[in-house]
C-alpha atoms as a PDB file:
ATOM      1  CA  UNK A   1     195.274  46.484  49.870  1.00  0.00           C
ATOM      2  CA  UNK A   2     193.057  47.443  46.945  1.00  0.00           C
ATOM      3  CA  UNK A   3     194.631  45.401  43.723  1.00  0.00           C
ATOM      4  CA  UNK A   4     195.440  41.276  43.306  1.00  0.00           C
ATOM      5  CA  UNK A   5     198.084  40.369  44.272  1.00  0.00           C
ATOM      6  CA  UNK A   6     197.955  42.311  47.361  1.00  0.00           C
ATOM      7  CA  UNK A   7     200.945  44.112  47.946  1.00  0.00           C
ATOM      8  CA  UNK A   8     203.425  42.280  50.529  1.00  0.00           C
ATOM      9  CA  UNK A   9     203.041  44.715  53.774  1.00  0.00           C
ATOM     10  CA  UNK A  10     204.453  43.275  57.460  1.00  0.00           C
ATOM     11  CA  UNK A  11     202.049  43.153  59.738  1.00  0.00           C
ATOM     12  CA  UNK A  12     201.872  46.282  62.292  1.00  0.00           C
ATOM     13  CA  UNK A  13     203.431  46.085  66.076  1.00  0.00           C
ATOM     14  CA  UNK A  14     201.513  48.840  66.759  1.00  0.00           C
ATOM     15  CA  UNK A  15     198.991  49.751  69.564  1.00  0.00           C
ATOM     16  CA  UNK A  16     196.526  51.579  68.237  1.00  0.00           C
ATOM     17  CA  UNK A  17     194.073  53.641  70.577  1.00  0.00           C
ATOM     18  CA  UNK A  18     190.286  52.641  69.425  1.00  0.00           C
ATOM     19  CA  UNK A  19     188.606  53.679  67.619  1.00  0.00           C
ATOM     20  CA  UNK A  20     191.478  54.662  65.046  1.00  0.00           C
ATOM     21  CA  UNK A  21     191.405  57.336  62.390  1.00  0.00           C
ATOM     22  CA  UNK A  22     188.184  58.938  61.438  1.00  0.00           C
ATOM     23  CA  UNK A  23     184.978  57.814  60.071  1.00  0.00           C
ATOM     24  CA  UNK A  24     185.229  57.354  55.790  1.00  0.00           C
ATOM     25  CA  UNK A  25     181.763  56.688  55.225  1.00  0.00           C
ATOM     26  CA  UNK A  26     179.463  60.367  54.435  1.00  0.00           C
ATOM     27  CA  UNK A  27     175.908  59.723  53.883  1.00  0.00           C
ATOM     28  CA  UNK A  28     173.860  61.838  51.814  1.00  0.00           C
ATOM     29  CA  UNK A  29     173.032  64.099  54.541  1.00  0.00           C
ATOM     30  CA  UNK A  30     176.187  64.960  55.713  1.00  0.00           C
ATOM     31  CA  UNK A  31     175.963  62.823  58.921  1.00  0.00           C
ATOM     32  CA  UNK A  32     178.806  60.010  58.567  1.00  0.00           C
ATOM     33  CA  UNK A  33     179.240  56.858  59.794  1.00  0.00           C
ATOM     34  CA  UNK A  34     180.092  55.216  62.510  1.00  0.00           C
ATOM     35  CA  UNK A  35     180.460  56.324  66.306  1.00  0.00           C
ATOM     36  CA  UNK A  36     180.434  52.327  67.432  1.00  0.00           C
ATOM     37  CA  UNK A  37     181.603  48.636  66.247  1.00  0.00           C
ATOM     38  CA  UNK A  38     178.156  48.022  67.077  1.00  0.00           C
ATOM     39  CA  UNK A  39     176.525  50.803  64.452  1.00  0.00           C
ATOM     40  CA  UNK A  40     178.892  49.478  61.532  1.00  0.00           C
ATOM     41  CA  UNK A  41     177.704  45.702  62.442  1.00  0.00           C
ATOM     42  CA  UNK A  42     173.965  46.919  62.528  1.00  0.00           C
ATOM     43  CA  UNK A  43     175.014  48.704  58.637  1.00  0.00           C
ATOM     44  CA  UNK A  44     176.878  45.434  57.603  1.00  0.00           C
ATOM     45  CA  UNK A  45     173.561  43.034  58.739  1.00  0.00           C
ATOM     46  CA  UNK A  46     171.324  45.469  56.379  1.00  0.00           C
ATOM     47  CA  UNK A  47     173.786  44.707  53.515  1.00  0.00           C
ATOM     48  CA  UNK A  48     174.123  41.129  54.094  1.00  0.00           C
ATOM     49  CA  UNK A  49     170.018  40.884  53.648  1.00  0.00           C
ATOM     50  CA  UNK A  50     170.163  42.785  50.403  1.00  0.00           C
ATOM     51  CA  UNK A  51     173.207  40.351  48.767  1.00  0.00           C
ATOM     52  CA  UNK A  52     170.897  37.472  49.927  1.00  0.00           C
ATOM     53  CA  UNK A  53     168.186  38.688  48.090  1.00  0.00           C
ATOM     54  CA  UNK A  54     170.793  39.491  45.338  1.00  0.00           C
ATOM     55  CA  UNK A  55     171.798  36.374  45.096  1.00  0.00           C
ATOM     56  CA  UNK A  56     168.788  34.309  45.372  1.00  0.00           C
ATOM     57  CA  UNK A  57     168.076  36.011  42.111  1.00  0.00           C
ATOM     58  CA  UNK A  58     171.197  35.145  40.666  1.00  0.00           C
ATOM     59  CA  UNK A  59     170.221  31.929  41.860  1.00  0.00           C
ATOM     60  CA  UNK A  60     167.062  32.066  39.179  1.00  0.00           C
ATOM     61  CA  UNK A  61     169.019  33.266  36.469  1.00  0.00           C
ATOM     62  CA  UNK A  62     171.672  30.365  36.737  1.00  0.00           C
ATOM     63  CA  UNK A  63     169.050  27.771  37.308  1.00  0.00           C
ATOM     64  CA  UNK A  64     167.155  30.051  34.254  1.00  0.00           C
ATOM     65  CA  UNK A  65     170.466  29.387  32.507  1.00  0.00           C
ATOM     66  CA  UNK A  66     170.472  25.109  32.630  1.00  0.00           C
ATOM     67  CA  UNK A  67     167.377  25.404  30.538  1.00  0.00           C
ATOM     68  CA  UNK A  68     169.792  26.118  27.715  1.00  0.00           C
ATOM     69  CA  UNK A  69     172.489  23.032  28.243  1.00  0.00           C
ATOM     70  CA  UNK A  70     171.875  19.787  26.848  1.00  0.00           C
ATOM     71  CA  UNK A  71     174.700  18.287  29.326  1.00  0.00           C
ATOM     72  CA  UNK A  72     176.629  18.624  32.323  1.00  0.00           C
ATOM     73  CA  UNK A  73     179.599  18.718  30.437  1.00  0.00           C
ATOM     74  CA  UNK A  74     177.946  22.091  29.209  1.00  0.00           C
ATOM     75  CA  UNK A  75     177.731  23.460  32.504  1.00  0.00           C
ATOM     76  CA  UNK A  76     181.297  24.243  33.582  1.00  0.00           C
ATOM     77  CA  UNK A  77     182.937  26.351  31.109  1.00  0.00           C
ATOM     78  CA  UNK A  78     186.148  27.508  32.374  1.00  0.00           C
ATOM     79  CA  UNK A  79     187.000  30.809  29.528  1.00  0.00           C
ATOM     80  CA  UNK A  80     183.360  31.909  30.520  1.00  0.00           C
ATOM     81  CA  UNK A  81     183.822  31.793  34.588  1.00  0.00           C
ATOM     82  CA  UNK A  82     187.174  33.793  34.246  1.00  0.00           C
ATOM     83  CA  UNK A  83     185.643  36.525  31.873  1.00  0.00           C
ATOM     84  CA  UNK A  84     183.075  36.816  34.399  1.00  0.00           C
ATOM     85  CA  UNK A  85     185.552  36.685  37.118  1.00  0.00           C
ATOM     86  CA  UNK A  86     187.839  39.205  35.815  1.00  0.00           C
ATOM     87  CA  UNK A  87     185.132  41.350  34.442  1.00  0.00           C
ATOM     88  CA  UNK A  88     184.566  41.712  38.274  1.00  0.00           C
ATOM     89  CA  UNK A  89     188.025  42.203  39.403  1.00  0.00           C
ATOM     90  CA  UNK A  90     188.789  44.721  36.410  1.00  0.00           C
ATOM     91  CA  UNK A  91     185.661  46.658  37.182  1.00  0.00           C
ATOM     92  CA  UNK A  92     186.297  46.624  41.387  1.00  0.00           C
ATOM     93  CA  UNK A  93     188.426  49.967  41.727  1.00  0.00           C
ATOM     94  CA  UNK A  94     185.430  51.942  40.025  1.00  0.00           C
ATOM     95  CA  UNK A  95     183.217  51.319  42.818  1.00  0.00           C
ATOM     96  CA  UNK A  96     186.194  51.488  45.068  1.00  0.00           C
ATOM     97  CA  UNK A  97     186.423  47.891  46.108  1.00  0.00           C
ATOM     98  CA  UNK A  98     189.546  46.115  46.546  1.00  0.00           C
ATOM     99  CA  UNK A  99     190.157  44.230  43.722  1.00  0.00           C
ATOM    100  CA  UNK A 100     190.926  41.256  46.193  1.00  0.00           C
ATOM    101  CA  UNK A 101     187.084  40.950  47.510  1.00  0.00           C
ATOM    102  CA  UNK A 102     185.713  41.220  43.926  1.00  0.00           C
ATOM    103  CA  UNK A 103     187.989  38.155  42.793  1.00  0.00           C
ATOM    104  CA  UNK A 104     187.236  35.799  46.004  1.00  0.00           C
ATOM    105  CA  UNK A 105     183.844  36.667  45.952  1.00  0.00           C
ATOM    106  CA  UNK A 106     183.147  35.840  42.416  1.00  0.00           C
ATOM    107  CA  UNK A 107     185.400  32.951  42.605  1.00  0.00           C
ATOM    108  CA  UNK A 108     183.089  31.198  45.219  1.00  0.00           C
ATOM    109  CA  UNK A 109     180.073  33.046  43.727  1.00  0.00           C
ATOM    110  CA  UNK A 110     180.576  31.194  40.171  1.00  0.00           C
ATOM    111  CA  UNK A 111     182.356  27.982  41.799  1.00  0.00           C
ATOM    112  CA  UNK A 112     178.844  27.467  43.372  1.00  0.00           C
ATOM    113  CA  UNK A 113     176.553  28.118  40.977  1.00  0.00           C
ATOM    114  CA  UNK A 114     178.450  25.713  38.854  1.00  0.00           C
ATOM    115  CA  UNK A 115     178.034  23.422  41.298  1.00  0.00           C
ATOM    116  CA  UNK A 116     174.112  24.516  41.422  1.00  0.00           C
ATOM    117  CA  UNK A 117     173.461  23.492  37.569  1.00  0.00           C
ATOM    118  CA  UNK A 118     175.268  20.475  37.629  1.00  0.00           C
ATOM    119  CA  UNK A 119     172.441  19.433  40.258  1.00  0.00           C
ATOM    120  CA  UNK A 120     169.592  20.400  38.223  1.00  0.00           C
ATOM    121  CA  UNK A 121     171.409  19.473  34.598  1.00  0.00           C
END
């Protein structure tokens, strides 16, 4: 489930007990994570805050970015989106995310900011 096009898998009749396996994430001390649904939701929250903030400054840079086109026609520029798109999706696996995220995640990332700078444009 790591590389695009994910790999064609039936889905699992299984009954698993919960929780399943054991936990994969270590943190520097040695302590891993998570003994509850409720501790990996808490972890997820404090991530979801930082990309916010990450992305508001995106946000700047794009709108930073409209400074230097003349048109809206100069906005959209499909070979740029898809090197930045698949600079994402080739560079995935060495942070160990699944390729699959990195590609839907830029897609609507640079979808929207396109749609962004054709506001202010």
């Amino acid at each position: 489930c790591y590389y695009d096009p994910l790999p064609s898998i039936p889905p699992s009749t299984d009954n698993r007990t919960i929780p399943w396996g054991k936990p994969t994430i270590q943190y520097a001390n040695g302590t891993t994570c998570c003994s509850s649904l409720d501790q990996v939701r808490e972890q997820l929250n404090t991530i979801d805050a930082q990309l916010l903030q990450l992305l508001s400054t995106r946000a700047s840079y794009v709108r930073e970015a409209t400074r230097y086109k003349a048109t809206i026609a100069d906005v959209n520029v499909p070979s740029r989106n898809q090197e930045v798109i698949q600079g994402a999706v080739d560079a995935a696996p060495s942070v160990h995310l699944p390729q699959i995220v990195a590609k839907k995640v830029y897609e609507g990332m640079i979808n929207s900011s396109v749609l962004f700078e054709e506001c202010i444009v």
